[in-house]
PDB file of N, CA and C in Angstrom:
ATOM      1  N   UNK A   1      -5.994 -26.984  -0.761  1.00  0.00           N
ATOM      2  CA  UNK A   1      -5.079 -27.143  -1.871  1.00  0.00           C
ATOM      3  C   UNK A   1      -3.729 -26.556  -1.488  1.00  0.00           C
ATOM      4  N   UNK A   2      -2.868 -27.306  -1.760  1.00  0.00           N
ATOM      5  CA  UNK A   2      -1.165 -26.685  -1.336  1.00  0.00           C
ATOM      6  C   UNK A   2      -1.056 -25.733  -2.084  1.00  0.00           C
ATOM      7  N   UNK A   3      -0.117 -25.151  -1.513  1.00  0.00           N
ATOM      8  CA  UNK A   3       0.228 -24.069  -2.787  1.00  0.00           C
ATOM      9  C   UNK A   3       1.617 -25.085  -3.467  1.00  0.00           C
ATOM     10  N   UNK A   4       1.655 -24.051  -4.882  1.00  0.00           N
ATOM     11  CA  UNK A   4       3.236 -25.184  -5.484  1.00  0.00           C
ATOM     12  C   UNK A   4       4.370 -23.704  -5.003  1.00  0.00           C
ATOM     13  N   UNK A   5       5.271 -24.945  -5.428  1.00  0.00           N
ATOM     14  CA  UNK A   5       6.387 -24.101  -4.715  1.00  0.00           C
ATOM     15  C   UNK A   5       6.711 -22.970  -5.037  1.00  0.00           C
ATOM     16  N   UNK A   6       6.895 -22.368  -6.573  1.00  0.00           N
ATOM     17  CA  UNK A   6       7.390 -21.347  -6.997  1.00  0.00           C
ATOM     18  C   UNK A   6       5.726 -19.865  -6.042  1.00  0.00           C
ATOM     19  N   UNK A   7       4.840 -20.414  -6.127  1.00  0.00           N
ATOM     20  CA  UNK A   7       3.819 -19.289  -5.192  1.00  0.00           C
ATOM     21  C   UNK A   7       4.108 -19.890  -4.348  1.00  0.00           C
ATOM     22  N   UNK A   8       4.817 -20.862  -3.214  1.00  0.00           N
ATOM     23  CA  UNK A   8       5.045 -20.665  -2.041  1.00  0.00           C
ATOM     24  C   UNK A   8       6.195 -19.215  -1.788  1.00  0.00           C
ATOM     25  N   UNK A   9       7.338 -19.272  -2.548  1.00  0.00           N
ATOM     26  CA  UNK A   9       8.509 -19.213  -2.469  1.00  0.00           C
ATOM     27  C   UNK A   9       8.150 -17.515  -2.909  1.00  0.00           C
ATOM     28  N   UNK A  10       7.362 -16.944  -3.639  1.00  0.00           N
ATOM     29  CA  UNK A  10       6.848 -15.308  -3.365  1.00  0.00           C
ATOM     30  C   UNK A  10       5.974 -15.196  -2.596  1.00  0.00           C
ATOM     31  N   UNK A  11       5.553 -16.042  -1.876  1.00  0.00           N
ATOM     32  CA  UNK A  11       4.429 -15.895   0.009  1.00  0.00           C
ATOM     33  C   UNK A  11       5.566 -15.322   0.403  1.00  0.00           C
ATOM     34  N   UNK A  12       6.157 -16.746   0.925  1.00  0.00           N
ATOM     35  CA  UNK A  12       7.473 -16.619   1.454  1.00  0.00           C
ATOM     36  C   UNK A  12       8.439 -15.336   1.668  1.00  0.00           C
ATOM     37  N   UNK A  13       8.707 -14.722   0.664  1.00  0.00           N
ATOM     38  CA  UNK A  13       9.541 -13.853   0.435  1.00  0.00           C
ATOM     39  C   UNK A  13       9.160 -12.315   0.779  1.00  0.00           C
ATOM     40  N   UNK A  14       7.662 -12.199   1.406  1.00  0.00           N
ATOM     41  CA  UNK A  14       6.850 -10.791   1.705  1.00  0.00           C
ATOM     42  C   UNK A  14       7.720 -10.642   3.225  1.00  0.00           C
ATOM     43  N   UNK A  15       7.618 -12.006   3.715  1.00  0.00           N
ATOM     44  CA  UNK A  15       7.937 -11.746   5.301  1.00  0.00           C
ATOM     45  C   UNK A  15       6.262 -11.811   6.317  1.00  0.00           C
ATOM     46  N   UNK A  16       6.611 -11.297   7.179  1.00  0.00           N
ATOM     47  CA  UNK A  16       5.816 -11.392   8.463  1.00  0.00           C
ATOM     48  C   UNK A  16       5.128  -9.989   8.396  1.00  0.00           C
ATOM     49  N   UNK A  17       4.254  -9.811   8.863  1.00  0.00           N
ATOM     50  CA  UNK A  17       4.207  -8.570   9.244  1.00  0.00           C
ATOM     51  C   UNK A  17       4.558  -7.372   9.858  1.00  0.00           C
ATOM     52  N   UNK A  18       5.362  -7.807  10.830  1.00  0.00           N
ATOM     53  CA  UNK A  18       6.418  -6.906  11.173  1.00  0.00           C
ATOM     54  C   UNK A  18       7.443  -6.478  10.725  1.00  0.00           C
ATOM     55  N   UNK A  19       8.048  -7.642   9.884  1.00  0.00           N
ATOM     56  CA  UNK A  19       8.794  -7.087   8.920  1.00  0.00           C
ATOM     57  C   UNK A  19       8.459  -6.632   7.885  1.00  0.00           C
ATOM     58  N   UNK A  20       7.292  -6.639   7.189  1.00  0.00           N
ATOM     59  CA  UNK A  20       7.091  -5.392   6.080  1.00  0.00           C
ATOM     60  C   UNK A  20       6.224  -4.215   6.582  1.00  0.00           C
ATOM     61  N   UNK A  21       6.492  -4.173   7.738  1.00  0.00           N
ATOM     62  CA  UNK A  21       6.556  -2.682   9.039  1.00  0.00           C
ATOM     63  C   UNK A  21       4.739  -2.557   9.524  1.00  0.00           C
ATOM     64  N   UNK A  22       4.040  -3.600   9.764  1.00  0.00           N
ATOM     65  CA  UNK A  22       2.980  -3.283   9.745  1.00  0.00           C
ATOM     66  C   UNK A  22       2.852  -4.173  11.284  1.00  0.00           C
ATOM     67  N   UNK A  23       4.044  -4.063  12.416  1.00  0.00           N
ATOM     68  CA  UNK A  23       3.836  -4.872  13.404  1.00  0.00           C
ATOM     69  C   UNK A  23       2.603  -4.370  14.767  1.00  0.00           C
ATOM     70  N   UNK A  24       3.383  -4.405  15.526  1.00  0.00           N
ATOM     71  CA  UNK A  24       2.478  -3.905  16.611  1.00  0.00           C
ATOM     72  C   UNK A  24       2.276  -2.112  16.952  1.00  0.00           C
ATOM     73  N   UNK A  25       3.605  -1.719  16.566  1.00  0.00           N
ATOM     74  CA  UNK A  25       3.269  -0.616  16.487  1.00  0.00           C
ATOM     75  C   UNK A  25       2.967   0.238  15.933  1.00  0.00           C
ATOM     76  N   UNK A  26       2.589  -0.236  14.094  1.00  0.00           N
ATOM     77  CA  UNK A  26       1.656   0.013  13.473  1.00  0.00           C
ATOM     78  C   UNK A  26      -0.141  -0.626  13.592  1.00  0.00           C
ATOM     79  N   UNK A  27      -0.181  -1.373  14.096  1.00  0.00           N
ATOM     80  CA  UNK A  27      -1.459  -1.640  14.822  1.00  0.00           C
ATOM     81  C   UNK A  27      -2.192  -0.686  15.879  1.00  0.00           C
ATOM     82  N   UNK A  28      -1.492  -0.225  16.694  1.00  0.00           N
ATOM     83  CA  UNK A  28      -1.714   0.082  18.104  1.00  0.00           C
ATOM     84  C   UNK A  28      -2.252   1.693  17.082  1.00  0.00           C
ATOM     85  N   UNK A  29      -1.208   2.298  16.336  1.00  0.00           N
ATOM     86  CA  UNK A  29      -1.471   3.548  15.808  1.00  0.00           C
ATOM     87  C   UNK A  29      -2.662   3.415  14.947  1.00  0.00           C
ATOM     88  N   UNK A  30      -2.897   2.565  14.454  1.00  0.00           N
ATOM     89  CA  UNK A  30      -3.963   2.637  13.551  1.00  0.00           C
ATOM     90  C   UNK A  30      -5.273   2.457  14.337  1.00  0.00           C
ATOM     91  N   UNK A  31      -5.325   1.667  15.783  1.00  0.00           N
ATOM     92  CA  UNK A  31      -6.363   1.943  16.474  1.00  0.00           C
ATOM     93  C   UNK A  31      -6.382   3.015  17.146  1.00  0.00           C
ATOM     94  N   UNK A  32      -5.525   3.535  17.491  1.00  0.00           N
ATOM     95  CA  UNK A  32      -6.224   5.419  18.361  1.00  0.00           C
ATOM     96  C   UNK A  32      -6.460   6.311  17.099  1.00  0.00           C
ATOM     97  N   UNK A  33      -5.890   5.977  15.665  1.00  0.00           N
ATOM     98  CA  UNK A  33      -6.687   7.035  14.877  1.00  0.00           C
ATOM     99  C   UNK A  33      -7.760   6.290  14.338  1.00  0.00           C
ATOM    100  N   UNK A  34      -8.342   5.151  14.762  1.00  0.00           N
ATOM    101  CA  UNK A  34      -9.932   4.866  14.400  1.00  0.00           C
ATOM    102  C   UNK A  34     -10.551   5.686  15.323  1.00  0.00           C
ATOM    103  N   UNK A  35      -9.729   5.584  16.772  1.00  0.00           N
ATOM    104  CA  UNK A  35     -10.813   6.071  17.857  1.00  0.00           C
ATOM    105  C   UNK A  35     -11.007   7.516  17.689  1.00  0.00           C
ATOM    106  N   UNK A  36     -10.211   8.422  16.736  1.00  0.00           N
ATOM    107  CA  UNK A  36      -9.844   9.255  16.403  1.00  0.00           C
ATOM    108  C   UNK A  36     -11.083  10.136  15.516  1.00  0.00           C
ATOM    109  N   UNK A  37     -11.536   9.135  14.447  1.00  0.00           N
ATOM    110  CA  UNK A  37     -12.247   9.775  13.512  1.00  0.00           C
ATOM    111  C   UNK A  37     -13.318   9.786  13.786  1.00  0.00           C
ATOM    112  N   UNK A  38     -13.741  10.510  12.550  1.00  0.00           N
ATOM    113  CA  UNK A  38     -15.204  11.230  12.489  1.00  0.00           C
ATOM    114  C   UNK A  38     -15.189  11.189  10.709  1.00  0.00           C
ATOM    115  N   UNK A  39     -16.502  10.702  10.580  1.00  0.00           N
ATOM    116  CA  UNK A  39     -17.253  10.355   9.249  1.00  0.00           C
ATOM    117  C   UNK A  39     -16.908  12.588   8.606  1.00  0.00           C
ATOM    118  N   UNK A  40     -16.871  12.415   7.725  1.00  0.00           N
ATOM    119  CA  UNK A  40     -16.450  14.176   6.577  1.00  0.00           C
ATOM    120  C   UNK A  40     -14.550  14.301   6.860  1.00  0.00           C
ATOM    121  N   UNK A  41     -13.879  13.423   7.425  1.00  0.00           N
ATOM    122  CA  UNK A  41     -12.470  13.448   7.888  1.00  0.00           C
ATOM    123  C   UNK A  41     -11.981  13.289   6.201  1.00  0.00           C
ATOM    124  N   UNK A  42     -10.605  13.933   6.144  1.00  0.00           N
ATOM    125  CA  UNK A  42     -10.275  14.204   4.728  1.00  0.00           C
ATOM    126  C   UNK A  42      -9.056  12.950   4.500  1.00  0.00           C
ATOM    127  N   UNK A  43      -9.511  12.299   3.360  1.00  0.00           N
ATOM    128  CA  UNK A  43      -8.143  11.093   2.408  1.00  0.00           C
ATOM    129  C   UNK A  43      -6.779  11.789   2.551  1.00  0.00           C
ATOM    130  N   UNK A  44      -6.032  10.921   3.540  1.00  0.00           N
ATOM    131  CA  UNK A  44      -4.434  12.050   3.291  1.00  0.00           C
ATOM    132  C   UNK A  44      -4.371  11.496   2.199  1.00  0.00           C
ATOM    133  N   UNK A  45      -4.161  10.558   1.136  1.00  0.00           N
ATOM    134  CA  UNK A  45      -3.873  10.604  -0.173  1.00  0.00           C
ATOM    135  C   UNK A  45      -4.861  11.017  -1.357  1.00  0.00           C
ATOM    136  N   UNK A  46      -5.907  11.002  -1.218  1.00  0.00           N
ATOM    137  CA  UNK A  46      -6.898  11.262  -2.142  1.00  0.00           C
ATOM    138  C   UNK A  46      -7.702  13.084  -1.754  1.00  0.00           C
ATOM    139  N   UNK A  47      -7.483  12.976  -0.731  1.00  0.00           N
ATOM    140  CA  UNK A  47      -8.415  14.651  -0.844  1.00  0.00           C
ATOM    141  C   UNK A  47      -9.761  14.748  -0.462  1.00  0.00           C
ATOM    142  N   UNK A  48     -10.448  13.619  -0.097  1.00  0.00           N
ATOM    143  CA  UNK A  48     -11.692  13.492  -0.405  1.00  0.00           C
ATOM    144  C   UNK A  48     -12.325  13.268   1.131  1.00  0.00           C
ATOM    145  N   UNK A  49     -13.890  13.652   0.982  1.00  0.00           N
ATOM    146  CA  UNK A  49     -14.207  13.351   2.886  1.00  0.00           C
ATOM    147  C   UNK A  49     -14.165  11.995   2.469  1.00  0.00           C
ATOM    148  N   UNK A  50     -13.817  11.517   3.947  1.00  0.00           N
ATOM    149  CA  UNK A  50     -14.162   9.986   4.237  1.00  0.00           C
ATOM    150  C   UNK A  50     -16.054   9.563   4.211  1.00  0.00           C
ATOM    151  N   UNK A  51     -16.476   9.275   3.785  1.00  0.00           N
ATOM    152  CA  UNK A  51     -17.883   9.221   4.298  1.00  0.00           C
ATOM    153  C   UNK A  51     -18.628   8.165   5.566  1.00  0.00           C
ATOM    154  N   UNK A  52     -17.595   7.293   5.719  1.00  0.00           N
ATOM    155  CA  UNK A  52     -18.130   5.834   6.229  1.00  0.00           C
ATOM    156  C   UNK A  52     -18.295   6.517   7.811  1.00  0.00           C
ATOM    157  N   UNK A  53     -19.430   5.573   8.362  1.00  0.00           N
ATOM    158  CA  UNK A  53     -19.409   6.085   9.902  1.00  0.00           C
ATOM    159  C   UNK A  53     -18.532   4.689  10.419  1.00  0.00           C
ATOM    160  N   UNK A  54     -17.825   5.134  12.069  1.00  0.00           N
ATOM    161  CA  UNK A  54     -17.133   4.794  12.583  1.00  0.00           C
ATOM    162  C   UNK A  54     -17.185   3.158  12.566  1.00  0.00           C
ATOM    163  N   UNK A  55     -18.572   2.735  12.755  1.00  0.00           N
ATOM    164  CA  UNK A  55     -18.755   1.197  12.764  1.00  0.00           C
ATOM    165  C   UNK A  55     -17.557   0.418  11.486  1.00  0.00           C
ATOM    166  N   UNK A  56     -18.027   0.839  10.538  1.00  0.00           N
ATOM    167  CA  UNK A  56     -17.952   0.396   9.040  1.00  0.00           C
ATOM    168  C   UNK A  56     -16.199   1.012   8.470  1.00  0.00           C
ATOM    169  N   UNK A  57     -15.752   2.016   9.266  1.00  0.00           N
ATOM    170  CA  UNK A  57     -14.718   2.614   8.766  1.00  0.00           C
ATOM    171  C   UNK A  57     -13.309   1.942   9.339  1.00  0.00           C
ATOM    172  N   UNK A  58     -13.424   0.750   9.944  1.00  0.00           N
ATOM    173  CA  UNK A  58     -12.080  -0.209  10.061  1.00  0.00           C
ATOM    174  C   UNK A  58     -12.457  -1.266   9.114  1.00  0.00           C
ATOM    175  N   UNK A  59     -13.139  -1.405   8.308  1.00  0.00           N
ATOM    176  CA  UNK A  59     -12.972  -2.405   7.054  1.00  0.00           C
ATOM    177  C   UNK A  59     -12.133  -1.082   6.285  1.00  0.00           C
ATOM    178  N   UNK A  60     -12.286  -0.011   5.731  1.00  0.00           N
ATOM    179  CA  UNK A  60     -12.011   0.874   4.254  1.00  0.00           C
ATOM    180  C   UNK A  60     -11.450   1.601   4.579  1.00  0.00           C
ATOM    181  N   UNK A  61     -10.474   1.959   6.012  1.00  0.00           N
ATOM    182  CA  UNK A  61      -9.351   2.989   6.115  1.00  0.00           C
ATOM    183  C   UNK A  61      -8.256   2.290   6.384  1.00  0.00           C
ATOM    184  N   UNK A  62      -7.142   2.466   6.013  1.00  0.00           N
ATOM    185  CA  UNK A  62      -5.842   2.295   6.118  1.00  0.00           C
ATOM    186  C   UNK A  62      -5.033   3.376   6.942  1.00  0.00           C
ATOM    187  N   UNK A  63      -3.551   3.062   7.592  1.00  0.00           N
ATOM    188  CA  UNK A  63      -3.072   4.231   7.820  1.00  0.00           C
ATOM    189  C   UNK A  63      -1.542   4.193   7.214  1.00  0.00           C
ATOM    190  N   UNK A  64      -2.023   5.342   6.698  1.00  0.00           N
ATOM    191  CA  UNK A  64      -1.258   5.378   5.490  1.00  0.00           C
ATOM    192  C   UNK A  64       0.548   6.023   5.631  1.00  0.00           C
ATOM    193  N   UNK A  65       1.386   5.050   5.455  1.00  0.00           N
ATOM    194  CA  UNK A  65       2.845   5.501   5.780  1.00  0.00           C
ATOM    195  C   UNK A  65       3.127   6.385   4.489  1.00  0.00           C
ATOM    196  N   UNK A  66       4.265   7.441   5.170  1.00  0.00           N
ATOM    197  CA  UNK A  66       5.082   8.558   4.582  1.00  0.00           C
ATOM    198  C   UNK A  66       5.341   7.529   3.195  1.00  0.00           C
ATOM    199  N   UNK A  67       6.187   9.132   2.359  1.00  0.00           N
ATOM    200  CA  UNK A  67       6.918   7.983   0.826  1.00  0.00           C
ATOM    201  C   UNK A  67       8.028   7.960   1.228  1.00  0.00           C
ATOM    202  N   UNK A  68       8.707   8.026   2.489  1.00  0.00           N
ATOM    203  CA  UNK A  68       9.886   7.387   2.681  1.00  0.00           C
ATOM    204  C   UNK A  68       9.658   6.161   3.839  1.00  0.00           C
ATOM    205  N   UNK A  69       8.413   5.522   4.371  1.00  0.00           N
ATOM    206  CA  UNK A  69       8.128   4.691   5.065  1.00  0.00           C
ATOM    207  C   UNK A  69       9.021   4.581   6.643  1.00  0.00           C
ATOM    208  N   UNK A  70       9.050   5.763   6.818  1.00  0.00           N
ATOM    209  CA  UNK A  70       9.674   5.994   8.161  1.00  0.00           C
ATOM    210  C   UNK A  70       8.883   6.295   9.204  1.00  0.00           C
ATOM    211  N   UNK A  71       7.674   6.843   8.784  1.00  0.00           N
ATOM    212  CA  UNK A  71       6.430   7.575  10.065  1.00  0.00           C
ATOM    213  C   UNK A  71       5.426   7.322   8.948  1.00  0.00           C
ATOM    214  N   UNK A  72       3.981   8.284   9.584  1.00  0.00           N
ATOM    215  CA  UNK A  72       2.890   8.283   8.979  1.00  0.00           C
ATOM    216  C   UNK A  72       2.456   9.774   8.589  1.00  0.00           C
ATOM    217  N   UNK A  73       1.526   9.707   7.352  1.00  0.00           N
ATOM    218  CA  UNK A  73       0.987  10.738   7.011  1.00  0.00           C
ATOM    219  C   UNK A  73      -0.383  10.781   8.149  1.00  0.00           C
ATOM    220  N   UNK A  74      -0.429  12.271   8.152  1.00  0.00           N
ATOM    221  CA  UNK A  74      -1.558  12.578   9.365  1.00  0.00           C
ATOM    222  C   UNK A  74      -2.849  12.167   8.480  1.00  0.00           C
ATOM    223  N   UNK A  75      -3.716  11.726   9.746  1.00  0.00           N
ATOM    224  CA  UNK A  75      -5.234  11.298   9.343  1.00  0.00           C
ATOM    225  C   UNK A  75      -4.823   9.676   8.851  1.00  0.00           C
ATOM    226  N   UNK A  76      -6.318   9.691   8.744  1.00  0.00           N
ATOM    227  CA  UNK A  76      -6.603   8.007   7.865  1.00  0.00           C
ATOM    228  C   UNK A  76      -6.417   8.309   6.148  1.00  0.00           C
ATOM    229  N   UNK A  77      -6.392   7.110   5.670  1.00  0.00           N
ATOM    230  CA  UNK A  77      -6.486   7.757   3.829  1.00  0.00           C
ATOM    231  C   UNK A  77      -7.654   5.987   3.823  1.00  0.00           C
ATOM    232  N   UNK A  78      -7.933   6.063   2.459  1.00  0.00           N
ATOM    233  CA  UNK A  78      -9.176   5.834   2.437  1.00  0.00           C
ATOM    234  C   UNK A  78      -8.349   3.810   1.420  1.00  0.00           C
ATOM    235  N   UNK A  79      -8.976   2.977   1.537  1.00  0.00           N
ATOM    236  CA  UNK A  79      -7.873   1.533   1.255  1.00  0.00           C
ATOM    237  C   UNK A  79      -7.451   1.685  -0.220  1.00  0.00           C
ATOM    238  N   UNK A  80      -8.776   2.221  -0.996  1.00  0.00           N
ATOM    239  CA  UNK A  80      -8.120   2.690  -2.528  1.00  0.00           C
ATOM    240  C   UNK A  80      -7.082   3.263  -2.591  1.00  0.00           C
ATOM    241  N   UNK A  81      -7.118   4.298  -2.333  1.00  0.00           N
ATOM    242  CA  UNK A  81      -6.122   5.430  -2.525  1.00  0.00           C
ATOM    243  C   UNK A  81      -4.972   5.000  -2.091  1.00  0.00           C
ATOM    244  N   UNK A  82      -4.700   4.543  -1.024  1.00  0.00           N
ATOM    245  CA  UNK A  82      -3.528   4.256   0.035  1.00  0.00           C
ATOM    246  C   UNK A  82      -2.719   2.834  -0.606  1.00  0.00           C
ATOM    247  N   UNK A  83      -3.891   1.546  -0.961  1.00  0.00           N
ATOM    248  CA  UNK A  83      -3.398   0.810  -1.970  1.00  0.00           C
ATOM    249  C   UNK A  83      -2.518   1.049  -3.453  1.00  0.00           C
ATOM    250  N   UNK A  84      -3.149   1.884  -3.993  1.00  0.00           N
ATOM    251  CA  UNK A  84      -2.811   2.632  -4.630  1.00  0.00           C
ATOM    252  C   UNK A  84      -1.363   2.996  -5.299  1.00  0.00           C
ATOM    253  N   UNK A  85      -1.424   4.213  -4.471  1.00  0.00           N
ATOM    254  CA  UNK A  85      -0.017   4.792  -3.947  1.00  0.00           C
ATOM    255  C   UNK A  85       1.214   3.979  -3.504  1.00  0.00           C
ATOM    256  N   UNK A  86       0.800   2.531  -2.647  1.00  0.00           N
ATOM    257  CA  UNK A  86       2.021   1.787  -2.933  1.00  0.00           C
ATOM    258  C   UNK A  86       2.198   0.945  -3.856  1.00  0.00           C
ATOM    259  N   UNK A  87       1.192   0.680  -5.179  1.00  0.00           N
ATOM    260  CA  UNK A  87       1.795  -0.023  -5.835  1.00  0.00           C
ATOM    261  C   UNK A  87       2.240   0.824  -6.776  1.00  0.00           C
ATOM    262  N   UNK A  88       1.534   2.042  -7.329  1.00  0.00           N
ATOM    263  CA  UNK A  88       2.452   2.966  -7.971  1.00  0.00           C
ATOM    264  C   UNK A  88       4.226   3.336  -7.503  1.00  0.00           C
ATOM    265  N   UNK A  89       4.327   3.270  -5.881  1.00  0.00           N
ATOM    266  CA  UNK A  89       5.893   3.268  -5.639  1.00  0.00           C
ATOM    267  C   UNK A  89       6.226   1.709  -6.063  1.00  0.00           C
ATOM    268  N   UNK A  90       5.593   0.792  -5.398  1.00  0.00           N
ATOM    269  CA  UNK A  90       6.332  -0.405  -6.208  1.00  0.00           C
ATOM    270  C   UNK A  90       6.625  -0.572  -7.512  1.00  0.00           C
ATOM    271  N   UNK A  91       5.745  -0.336  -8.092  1.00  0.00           N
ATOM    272  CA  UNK A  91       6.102  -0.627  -9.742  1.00  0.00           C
ATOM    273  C   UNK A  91       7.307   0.307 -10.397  1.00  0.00           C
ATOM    274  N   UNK A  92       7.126   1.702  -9.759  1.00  0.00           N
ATOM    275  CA  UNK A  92       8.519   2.712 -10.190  1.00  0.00           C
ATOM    276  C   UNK A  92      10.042   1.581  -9.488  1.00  0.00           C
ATOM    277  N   UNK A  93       9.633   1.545  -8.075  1.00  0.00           N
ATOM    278  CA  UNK A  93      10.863   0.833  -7.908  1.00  0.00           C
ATOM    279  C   UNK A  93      11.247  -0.311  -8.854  1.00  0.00           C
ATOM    280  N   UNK A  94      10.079  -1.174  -8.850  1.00  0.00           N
ATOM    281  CA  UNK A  94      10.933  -2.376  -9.762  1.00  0.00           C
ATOM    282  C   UNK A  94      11.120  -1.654 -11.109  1.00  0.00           C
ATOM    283  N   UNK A  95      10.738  -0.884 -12.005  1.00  0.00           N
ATOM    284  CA  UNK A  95      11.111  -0.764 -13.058  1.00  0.00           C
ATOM    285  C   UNK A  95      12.886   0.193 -12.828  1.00  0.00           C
ATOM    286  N   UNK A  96      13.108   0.941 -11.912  1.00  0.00           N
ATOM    287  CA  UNK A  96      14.878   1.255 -11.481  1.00  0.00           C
ATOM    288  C   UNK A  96      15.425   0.350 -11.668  1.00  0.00           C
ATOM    289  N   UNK A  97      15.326  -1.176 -11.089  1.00  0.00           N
ATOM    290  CA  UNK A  97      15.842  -2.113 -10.534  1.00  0.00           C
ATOM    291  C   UNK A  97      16.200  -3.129 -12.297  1.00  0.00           C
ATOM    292  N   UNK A  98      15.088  -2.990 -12.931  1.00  0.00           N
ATOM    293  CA  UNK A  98      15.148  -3.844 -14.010  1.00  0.00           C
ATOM    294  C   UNK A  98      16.274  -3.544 -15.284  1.00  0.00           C
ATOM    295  N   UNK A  99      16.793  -4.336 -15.895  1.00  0.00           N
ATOM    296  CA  UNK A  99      17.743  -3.374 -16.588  1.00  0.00           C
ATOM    297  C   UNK A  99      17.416  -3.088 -18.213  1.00  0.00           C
ATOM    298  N   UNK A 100      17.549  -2.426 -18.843  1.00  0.00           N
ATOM    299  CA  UNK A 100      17.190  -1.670 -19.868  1.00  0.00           C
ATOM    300  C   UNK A 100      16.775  -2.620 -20.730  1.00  0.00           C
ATOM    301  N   UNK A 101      15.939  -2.747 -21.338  1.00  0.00           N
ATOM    302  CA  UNK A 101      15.873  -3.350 -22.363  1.00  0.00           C
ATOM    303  C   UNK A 101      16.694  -3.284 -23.919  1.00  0.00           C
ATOM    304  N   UNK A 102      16.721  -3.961 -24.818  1.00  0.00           N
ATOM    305  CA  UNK A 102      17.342  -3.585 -25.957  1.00  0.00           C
ATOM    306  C   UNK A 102      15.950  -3.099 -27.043  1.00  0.00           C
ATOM    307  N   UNK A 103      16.702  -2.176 -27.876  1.00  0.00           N
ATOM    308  CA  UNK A 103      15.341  -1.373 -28.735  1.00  0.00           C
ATOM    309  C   UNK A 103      15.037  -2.609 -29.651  1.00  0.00           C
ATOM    310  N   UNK A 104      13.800  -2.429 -29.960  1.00  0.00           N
ATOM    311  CA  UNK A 104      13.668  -4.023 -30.860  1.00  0.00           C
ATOM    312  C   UNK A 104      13.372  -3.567 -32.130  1.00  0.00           C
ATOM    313  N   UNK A 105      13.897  -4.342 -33.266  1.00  0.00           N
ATOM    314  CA  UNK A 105      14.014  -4.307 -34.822  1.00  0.00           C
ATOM    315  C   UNK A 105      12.656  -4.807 -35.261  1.00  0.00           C
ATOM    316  N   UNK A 106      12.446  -4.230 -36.343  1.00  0.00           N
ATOM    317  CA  UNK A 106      11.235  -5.240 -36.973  1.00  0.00           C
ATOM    318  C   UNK A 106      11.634  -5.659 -38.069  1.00  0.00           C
ATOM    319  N   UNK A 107      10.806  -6.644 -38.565  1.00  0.00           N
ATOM    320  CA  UNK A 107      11.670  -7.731 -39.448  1.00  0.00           C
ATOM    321  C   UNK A 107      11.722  -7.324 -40.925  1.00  0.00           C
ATOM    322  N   UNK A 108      10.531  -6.183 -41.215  1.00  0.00           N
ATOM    323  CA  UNK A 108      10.440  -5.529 -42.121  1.00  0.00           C
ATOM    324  C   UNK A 108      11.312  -4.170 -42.228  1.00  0.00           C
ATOM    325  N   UNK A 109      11.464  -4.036 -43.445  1.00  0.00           N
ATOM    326  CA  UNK A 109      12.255  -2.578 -44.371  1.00  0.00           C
ATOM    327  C   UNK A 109      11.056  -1.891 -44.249  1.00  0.00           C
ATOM    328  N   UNK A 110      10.490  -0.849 -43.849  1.00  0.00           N
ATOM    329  CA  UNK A 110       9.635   0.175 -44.440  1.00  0.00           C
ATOM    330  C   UNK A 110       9.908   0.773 -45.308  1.00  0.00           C
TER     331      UNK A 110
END
């Protein structure tokens, strides 16, 4: 099934993967800290042990970038948490970006 244009045109607009910073050299890093871990390793965003053993733990770890998306927070964080955390920054950003609303009347006198 095609997509229609207006969901082509927000595909479109994410970019590549390298350009929304997840290229090769976020790859390469995220494999030496798989080779890295060990199952009780702590969520840099959540706090929590990791539990998964190594097999199973490149489906449910992420590696999780700083909140200024310049480097990485140390360790793995866990795909919840790390998901998470960027849509909570996304949604703050778009709501900066949006402009105020007007206070709304109701149609009634109380």
């Amino acid at each position: 099934m095609a997509l229609r244009r207006r969901d082509w045109q927000r595909w479109a607009r994410k970019g590549n993967t390298t350009q929304r910073g997840y290229g090769r050299a976020h790859q390469l890093e995220r494999e030496r800290r798989l080779a890295a871990y060990r199952p009780g390793d702590i969520c840099a965003h959540g706090g929590e042990p990791l539990p998964w053993p190594r097999e199973i733990a490149r489906r449910w770890l992420d590696l999780p970038h700083n909140p200024t998306r310049t480097g990485y927070l140390p360790g793995m964080s866990c795909r919840y948490h790390n998901r998470k955390d960027g849509a909570i920054r996304a949604t703050l950003q778009r709501r900066q970006q949006r402009p105020p609303q007007p206070a709304t009347r109701s149609s009634r006198a109380w």
